[in-house]
N, C-alpha and C. Protein backbone atom coordinates (compact mmCIF):
# COMPACT_ATOMS: atom_id res chain seq x y z
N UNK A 1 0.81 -1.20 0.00
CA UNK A 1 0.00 0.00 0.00
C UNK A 1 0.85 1.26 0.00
N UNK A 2 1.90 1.16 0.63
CA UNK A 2 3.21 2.28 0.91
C UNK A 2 4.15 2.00 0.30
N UNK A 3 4.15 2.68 -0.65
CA UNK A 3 5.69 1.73 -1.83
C UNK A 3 6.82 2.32 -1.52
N UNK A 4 7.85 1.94 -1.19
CA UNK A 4 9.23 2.25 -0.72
C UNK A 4 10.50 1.79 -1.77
N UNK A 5 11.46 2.25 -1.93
CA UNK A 5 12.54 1.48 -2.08
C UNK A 5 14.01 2.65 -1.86
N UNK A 6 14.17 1.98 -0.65
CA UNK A 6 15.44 2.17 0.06
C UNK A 6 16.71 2.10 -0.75
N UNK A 7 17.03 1.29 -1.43
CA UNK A 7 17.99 0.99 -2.23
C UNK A 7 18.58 2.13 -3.58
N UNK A 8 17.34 2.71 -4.32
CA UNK A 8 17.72 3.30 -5.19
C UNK A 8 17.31 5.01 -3.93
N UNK A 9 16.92 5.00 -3.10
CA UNK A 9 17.57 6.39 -2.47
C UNK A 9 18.88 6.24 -1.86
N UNK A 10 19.38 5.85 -1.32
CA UNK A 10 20.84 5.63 -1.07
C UNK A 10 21.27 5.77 -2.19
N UNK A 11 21.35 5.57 -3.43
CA UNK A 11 22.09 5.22 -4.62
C UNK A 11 21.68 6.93 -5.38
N UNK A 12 20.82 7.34 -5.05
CA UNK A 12 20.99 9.07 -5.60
C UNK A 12 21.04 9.68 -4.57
N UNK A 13 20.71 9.43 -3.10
CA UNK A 13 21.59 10.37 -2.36
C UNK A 13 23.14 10.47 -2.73
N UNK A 14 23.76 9.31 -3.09
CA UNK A 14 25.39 9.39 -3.12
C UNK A 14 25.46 10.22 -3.99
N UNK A 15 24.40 10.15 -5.28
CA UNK A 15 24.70 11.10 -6.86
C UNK A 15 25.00 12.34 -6.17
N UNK A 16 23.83 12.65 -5.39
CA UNK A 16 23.58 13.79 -4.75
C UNK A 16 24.99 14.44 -4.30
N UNK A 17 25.57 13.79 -3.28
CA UNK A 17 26.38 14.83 -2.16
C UNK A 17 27.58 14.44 -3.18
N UNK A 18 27.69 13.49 -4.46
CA UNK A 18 29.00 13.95 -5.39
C UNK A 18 29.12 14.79 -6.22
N UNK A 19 28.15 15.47 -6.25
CA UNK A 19 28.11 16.30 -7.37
C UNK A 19 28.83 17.50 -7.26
N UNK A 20 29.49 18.10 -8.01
CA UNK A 20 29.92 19.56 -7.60
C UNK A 20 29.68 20.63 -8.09
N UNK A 21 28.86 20.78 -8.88
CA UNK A 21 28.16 22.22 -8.48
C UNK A 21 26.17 21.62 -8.30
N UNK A 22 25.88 20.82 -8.62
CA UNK A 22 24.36 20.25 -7.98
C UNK A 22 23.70 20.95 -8.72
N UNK A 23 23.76 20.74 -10.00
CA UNK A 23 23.11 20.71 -11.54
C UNK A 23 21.79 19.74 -11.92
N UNK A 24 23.01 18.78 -11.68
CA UNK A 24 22.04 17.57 -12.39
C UNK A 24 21.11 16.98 -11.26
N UNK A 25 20.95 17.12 -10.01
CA UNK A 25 20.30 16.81 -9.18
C UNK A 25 19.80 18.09 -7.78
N UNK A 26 18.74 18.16 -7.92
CA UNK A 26 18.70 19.62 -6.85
C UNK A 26 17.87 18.49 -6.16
N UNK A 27 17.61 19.00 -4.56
CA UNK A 27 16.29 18.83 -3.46
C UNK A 27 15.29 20.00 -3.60
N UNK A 28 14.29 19.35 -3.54
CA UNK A 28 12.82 20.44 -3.80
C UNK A 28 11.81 19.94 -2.76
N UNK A 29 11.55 20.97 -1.93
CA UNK A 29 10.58 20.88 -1.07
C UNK A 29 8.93 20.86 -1.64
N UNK A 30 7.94 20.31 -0.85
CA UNK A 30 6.73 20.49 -1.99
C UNK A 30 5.56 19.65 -0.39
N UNK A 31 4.87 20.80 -0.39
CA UNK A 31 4.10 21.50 0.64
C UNK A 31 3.23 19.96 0.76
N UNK A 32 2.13 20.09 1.80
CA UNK A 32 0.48 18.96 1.19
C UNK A 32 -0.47 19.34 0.42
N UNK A 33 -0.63 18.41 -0.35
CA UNK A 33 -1.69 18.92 -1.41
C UNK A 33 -1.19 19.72 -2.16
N UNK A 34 -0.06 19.83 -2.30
CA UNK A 34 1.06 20.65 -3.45
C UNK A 34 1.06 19.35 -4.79
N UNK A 35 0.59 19.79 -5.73
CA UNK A 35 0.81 18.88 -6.95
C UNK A 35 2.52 19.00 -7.27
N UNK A 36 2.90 17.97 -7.53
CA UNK A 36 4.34 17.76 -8.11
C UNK A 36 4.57 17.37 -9.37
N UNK A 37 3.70 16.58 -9.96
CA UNK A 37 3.47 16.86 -11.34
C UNK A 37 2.07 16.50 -11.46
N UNK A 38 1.51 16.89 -13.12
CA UNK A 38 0.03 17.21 -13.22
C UNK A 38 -0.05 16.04 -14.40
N UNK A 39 -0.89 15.49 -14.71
CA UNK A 39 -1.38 14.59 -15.73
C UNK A 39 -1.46 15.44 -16.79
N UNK A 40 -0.95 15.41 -17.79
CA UNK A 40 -0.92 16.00 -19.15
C UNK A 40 0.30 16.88 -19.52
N UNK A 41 0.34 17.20 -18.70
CA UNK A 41 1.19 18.33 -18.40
C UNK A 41 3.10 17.72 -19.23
N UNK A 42 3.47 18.60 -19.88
CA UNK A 42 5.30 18.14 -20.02
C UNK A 42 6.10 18.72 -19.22
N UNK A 43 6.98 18.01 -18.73
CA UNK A 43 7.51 18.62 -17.24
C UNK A 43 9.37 18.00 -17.87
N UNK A 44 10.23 18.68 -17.24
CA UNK A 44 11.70 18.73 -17.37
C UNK A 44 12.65 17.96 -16.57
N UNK A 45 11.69 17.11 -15.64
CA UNK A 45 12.58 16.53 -14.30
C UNK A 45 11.72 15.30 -13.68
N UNK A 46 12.99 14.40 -13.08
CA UNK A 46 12.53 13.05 -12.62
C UNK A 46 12.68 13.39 -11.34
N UNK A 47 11.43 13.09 -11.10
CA UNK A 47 11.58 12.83 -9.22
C UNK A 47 12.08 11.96 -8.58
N UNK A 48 12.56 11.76 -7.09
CA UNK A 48 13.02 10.73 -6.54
C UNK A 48 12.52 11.13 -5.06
N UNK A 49 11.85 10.16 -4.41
CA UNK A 49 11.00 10.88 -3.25
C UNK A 49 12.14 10.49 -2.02
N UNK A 50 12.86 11.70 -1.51
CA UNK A 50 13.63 11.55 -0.26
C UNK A 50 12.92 11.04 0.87
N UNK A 51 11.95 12.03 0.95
CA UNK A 51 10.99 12.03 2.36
C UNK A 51 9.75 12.16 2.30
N UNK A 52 8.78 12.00 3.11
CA UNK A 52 7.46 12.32 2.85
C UNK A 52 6.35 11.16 1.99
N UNK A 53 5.19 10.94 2.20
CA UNK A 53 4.45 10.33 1.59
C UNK A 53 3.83 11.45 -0.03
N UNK A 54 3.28 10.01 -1.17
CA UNK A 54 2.58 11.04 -2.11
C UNK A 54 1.42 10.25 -2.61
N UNK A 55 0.72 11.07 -3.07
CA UNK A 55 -0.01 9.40 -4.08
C UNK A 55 -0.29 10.54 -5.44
N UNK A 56 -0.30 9.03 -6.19
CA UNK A 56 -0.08 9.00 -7.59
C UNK A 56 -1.92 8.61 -7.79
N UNK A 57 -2.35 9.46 -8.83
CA UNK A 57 -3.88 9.11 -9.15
C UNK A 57 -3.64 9.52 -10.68
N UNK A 58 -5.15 8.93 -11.56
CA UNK A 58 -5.67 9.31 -12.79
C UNK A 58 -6.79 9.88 -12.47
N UNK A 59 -6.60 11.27 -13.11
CA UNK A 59 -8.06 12.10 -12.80
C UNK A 59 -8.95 11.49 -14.15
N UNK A 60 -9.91 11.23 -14.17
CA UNK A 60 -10.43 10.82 -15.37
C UNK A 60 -11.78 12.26 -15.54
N UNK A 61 -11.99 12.04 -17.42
CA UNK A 61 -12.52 13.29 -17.78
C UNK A 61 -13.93 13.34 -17.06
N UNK A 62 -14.38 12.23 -16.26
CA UNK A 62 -15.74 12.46 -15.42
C UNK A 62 -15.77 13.16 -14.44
N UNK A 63 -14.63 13.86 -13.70
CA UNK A 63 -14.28 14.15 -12.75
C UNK A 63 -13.75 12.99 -11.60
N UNK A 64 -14.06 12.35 -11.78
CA UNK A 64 -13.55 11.52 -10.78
C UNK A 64 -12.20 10.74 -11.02
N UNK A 65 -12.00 10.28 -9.85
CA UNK A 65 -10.06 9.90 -9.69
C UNK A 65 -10.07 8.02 -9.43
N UNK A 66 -8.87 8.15 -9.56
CA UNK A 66 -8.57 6.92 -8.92
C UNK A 66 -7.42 6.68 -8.74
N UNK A 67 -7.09 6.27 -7.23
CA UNK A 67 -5.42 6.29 -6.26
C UNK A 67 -5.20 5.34 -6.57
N UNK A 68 -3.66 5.27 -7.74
CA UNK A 68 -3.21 4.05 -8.34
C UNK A 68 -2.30 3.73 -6.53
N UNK A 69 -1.36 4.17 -6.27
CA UNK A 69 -0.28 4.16 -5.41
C UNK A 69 -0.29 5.11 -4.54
N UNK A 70 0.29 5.02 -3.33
CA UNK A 70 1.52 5.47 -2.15
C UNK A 70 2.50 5.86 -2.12
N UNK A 71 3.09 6.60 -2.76
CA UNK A 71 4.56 6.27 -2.62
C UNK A 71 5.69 7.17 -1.77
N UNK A 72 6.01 6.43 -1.42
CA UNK A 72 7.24 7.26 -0.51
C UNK A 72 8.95 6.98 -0.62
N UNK A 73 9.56 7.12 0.60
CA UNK A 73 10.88 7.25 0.07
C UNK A 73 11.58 6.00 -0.99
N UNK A 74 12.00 6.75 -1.50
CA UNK A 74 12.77 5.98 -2.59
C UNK A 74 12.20 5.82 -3.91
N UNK A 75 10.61 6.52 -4.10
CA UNK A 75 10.25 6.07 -5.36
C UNK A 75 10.28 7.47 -6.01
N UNK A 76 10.46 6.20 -7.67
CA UNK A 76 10.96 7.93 -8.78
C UNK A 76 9.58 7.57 -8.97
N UNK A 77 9.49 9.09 -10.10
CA UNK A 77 8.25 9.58 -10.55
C UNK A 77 8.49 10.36 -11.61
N UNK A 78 8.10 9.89 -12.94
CA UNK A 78 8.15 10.98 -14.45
C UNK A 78 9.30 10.68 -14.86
N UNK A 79 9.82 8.85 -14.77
CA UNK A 79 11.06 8.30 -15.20
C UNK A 79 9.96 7.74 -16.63
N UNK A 80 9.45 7.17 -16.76
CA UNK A 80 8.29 6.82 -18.10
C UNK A 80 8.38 7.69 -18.83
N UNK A 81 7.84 8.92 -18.77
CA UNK A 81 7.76 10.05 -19.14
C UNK A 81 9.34 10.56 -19.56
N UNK A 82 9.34 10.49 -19.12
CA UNK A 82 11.33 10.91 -19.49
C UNK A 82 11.84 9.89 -20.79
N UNK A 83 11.75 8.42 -20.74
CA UNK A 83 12.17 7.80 -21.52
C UNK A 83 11.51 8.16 -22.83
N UNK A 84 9.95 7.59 -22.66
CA UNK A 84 9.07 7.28 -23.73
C UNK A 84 9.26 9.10 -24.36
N UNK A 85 9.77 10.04 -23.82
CA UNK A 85 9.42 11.32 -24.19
C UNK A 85 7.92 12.10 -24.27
N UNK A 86 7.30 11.65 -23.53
CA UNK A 86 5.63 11.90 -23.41
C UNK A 86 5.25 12.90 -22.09
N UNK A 87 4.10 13.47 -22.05
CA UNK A 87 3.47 13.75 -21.30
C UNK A 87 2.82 13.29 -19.98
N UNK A 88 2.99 13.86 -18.85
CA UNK A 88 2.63 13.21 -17.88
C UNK A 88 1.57 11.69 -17.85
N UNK A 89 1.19 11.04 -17.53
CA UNK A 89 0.69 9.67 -17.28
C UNK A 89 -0.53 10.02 -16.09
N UNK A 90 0.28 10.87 -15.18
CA UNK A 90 -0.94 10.58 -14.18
C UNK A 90 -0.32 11.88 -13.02
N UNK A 91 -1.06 11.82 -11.63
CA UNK A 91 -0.48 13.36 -11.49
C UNK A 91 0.12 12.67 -9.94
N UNK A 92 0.65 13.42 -9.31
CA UNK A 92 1.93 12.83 -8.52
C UNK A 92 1.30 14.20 -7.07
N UNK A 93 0.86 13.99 -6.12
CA UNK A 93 0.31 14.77 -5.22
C UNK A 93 1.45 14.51 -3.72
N UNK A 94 2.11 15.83 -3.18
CA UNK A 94 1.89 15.31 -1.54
C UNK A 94 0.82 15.40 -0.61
N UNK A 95 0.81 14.37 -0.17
CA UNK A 95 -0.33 14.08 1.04
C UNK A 95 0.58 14.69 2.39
N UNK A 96 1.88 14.54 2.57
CA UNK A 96 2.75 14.53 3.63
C UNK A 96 3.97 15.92 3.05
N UNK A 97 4.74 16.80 3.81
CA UNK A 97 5.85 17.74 2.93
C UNK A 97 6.58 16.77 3.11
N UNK A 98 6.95 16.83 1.27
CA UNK A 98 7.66 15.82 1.11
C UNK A 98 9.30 16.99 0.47
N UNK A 99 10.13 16.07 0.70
CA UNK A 99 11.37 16.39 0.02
C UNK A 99 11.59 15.29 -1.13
N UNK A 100 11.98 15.91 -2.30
CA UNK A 100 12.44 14.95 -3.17
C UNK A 100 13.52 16.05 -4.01
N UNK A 101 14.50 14.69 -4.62
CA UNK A 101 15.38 15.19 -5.49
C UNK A 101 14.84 15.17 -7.10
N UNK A 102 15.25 16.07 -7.64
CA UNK A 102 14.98 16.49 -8.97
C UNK A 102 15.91 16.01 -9.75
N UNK A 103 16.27 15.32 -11.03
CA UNK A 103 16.26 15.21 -11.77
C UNK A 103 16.64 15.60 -13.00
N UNK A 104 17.53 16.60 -13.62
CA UNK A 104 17.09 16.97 -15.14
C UNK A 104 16.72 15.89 -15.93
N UNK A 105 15.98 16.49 -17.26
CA UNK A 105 15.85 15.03 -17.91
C UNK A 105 17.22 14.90 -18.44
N UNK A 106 18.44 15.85 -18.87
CA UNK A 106 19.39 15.21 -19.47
C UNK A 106 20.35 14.40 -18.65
N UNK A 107 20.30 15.08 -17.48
CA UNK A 107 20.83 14.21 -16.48
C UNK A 107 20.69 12.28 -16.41
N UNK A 108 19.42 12.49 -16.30
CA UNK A 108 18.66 11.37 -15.95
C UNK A 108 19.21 10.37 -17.48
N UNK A 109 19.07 10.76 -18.52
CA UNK A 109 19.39 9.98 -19.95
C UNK A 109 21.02 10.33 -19.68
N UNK A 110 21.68 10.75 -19.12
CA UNK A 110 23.23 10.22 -19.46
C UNK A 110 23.65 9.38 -18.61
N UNK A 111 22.73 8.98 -17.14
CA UNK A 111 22.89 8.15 -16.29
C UNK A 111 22.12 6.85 -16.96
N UNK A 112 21.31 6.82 -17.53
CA UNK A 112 20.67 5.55 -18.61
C UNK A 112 21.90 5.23 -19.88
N UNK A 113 22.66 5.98 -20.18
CA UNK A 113 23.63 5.97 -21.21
C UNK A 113 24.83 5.44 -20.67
N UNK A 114 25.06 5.68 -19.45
CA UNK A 114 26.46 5.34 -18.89
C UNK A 114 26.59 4.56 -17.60
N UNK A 115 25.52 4.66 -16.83
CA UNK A 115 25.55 3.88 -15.26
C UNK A 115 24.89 2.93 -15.42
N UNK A 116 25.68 1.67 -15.18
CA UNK A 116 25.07 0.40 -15.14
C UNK A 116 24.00 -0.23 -13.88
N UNK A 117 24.64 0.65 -12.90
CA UNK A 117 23.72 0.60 -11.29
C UNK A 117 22.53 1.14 -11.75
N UNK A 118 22.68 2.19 -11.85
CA UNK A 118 21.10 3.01 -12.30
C UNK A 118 20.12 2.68 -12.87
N UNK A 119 20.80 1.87 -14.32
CA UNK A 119 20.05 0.99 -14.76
C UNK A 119 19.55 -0.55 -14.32
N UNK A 120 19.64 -1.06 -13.42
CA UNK A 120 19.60 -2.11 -13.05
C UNK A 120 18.66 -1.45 -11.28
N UNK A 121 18.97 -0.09 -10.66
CA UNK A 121 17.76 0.04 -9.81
C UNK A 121 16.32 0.27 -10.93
N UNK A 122 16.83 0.81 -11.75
CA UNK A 122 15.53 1.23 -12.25
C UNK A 122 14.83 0.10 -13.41
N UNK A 123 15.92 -0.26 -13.65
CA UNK A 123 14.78 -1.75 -14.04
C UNK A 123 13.80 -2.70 -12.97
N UNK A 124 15.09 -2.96 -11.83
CA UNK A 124 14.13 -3.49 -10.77
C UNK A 124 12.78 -3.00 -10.29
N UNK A 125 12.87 -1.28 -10.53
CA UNK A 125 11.67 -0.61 -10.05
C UNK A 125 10.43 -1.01 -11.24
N UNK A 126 10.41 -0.87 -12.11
CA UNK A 126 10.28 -1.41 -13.39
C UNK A 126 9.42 -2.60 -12.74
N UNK A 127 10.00 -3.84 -12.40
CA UNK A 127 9.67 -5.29 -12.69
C UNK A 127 9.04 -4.96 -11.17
N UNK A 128 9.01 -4.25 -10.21
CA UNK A 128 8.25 -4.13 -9.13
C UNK A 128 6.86 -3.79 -9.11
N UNK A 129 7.16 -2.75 -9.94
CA UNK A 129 5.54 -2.07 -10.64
C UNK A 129 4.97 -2.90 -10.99
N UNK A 130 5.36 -3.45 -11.90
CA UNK A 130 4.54 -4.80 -13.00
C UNK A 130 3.75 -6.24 -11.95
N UNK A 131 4.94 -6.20 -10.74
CA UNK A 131 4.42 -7.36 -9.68
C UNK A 131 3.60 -6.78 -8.75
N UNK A 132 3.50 -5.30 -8.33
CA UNK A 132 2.32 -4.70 -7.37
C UNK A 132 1.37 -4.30 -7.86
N UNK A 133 1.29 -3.81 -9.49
CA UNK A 133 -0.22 -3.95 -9.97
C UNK A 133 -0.43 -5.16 -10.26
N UNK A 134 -0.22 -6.09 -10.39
CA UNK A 134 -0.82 -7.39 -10.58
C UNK A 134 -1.25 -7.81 -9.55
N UNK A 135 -0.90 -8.19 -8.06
CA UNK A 135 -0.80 -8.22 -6.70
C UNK A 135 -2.16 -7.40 -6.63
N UNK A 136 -2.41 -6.17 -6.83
CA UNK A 136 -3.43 -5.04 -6.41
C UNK A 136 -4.15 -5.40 -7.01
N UNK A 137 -4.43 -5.94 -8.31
CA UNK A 137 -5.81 -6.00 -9.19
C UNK A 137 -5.99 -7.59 -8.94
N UNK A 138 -5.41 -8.31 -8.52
CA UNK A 138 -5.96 -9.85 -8.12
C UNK A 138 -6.40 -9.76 -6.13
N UNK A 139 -5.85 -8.68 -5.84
CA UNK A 139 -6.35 -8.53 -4.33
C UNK A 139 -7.79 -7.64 -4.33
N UNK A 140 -8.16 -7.08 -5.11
CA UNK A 140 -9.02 -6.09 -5.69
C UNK A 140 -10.34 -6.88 -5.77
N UNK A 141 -9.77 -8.15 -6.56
CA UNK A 141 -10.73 -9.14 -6.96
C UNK A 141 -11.05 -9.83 -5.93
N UNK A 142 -10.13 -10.52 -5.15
CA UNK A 142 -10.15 -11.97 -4.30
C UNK A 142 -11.10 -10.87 -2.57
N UNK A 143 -10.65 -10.05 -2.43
CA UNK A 143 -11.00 -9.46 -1.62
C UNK A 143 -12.27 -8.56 -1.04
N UNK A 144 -12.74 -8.79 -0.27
CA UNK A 144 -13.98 -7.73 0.12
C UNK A 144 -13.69 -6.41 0.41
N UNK A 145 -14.26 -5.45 0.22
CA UNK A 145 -14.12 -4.03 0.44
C UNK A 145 -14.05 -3.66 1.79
N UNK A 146 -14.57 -4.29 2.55
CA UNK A 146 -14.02 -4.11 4.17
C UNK A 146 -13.06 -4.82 4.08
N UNK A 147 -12.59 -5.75 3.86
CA UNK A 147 -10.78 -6.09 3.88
C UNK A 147 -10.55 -5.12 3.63
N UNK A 148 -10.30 -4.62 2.20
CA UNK A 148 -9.46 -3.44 1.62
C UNK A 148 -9.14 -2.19 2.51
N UNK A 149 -10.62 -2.24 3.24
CA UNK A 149 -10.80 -0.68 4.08
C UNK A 149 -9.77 -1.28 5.02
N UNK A 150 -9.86 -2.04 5.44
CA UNK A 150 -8.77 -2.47 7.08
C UNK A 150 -7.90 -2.39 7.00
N UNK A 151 -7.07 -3.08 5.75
CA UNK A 151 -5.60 -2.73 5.24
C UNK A 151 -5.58 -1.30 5.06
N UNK A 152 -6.64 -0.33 4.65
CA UNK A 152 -6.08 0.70 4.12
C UNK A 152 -5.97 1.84 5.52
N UNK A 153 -6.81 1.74 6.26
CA UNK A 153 -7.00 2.13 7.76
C UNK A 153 -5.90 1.62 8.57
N UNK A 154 -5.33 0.80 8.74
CA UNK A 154 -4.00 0.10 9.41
C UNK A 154 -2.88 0.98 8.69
N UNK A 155 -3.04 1.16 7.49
CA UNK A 155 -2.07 2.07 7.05
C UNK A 155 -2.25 3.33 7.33
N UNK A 156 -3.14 3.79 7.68
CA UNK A 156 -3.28 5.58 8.03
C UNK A 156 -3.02 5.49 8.93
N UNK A 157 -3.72 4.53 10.31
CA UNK A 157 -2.93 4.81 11.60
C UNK A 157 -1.60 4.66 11.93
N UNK A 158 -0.62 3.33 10.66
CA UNK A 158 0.49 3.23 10.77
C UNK A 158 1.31 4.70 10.99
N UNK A 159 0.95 5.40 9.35
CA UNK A 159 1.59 6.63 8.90
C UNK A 159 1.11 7.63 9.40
N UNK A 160 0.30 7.88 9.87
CA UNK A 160 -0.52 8.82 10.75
C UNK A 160 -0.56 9.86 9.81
N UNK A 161 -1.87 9.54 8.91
CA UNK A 161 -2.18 9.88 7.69
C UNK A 161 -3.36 10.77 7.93
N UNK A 162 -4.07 11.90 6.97
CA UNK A 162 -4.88 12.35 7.43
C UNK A 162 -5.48 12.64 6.06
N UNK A 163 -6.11 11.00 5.52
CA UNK A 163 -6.66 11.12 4.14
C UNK A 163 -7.99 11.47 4.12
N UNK A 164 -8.80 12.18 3.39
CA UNK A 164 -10.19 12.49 3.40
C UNK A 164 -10.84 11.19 2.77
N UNK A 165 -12.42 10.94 2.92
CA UNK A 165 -13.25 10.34 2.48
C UNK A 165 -13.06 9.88 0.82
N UNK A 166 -12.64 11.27 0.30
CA UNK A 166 -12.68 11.11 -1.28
C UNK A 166 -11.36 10.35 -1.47
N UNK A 167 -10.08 10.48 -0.76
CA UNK A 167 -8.96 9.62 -1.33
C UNK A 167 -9.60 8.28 -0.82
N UNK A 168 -9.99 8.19 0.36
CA UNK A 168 -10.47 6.52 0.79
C UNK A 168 -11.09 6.30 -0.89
N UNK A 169 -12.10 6.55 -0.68
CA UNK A 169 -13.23 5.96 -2.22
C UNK A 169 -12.00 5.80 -3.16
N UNK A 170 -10.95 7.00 -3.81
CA UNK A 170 -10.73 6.97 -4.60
C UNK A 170 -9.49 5.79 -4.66
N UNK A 171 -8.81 5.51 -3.89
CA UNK A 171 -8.14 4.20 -3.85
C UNK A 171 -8.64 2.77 -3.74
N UNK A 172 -9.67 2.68 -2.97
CA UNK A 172 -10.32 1.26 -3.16
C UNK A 172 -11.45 1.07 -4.39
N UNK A 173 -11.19 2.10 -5.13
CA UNK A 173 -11.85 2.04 -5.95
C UNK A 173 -13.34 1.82 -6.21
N UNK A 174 -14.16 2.88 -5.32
CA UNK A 174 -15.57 2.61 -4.65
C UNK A 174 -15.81 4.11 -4.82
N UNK A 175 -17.40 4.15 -4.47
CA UNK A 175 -17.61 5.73 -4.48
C UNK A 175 -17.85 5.82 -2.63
N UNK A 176 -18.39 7.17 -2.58
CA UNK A 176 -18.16 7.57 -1.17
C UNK A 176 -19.62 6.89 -0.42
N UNK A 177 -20.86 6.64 -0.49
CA UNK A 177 -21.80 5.87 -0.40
C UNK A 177 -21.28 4.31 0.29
N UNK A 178 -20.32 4.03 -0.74
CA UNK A 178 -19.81 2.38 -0.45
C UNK A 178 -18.92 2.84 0.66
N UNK A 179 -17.92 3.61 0.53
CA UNK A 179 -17.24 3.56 1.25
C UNK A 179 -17.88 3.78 3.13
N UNK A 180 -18.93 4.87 2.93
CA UNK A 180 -19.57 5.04 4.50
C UNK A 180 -20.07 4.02 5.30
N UNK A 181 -20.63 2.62 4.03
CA UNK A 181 -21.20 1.98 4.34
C UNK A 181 -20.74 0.71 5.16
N UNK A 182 -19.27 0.80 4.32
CA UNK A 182 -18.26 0.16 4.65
C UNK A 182 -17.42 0.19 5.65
N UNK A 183 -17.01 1.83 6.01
CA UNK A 183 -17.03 2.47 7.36
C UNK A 183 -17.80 1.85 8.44
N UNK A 184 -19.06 1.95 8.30
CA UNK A 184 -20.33 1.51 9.55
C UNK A 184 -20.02 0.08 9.78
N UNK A 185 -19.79 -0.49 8.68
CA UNK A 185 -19.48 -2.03 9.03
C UNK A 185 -18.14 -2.08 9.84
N UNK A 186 -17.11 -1.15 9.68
CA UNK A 186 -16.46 -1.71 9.93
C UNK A 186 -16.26 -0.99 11.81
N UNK A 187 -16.74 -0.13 11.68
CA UNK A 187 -16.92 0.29 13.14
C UNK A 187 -18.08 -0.15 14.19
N UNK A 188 -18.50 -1.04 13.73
CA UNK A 188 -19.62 -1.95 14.70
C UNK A 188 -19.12 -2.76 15.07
């Protein structure tokens, strides 16, 4: 539910404090409820989340959303986008002030051109994605919506989260009706 990876932050913090003049990688602070990148939108830089929680959603043209991910330290964001050369995918929110390191995109493609580590965290991140949406859409299925709510409630009190009604719905993929109802069940 909280996607992490420790491994490739250690591995751009080091980029980080080698750099000498801190070009190719800056830290950027980014408030709650501060968008960090926007769905559609073409943006110049890969994120890498130091600190702080975010979630990643698709606003769809009905107005309504849906919370693909969690993500926190260690996960990039607008590395897709960087390769494929495209437009945002989906929009990247803090829930928590988060710190993350930035990215240029040329930066980011001469470390795909020349660092073999880099490439090999970010493939792994890659083949992680591919195994937690699969994981999420067969738990989606196998599972009842009060499961879902319990896992997802165990995680707010974990993180001491302070998500509204509409992110609940919009991650378990329910509207707010189901979700109250689901609530009542689960508080009796």
């Amino acid at each position: 539910m909280l996607r992490i990876n420790p491994s490739f932050l250690i591995y751009i913090e080091n980029l980080y404090q080698s750099q000498n003049r801190k070009e190719g990688i800056m830290l950027r602070r980014y408030a709650p409820k501060q968008r960090m990148i926007s769905q559609g939108e073409n943006f110049n830089k890969v994120l890498l989340i130091k600190e702080g929680i975010t979630k990643c959603f698709f606003a769809e043209e009905n107005g309504k959303t849906f919370i693909l991910e969690f993500l926190s330290k260690g996960e990039i964001v607008g590395e897709i986008e960087a390769v494929r050369k495209i437009s945002a995918l989906c929009n990247i929110e803090a829930i928590t002030e988060v710190h993350a390191y930035a990215l240029s995109v040329v930066y980011f493609k001469e470390l795909l051109d020349r660092d073999l580590k880099f490439n090999q965290l970010l493939i792994d991140t890659f083949a992680q994605r591919i195994t937690n949406t699969s994981s999420r859409a067969s738990f989606q299925q196998l599972y009842t919506v009060e499961y879902s709510l319990a896992k997802l409630l165990q995680l707010i009190a974990e993180q001491q989260l302070n998500l509204s009604k509409e992110d609940m719905a919009a991650y378990l993929g329910i509207n707010i009706r189901s979700l109250n109802r689901a609530l009542k069940n689960h508080y009796e």
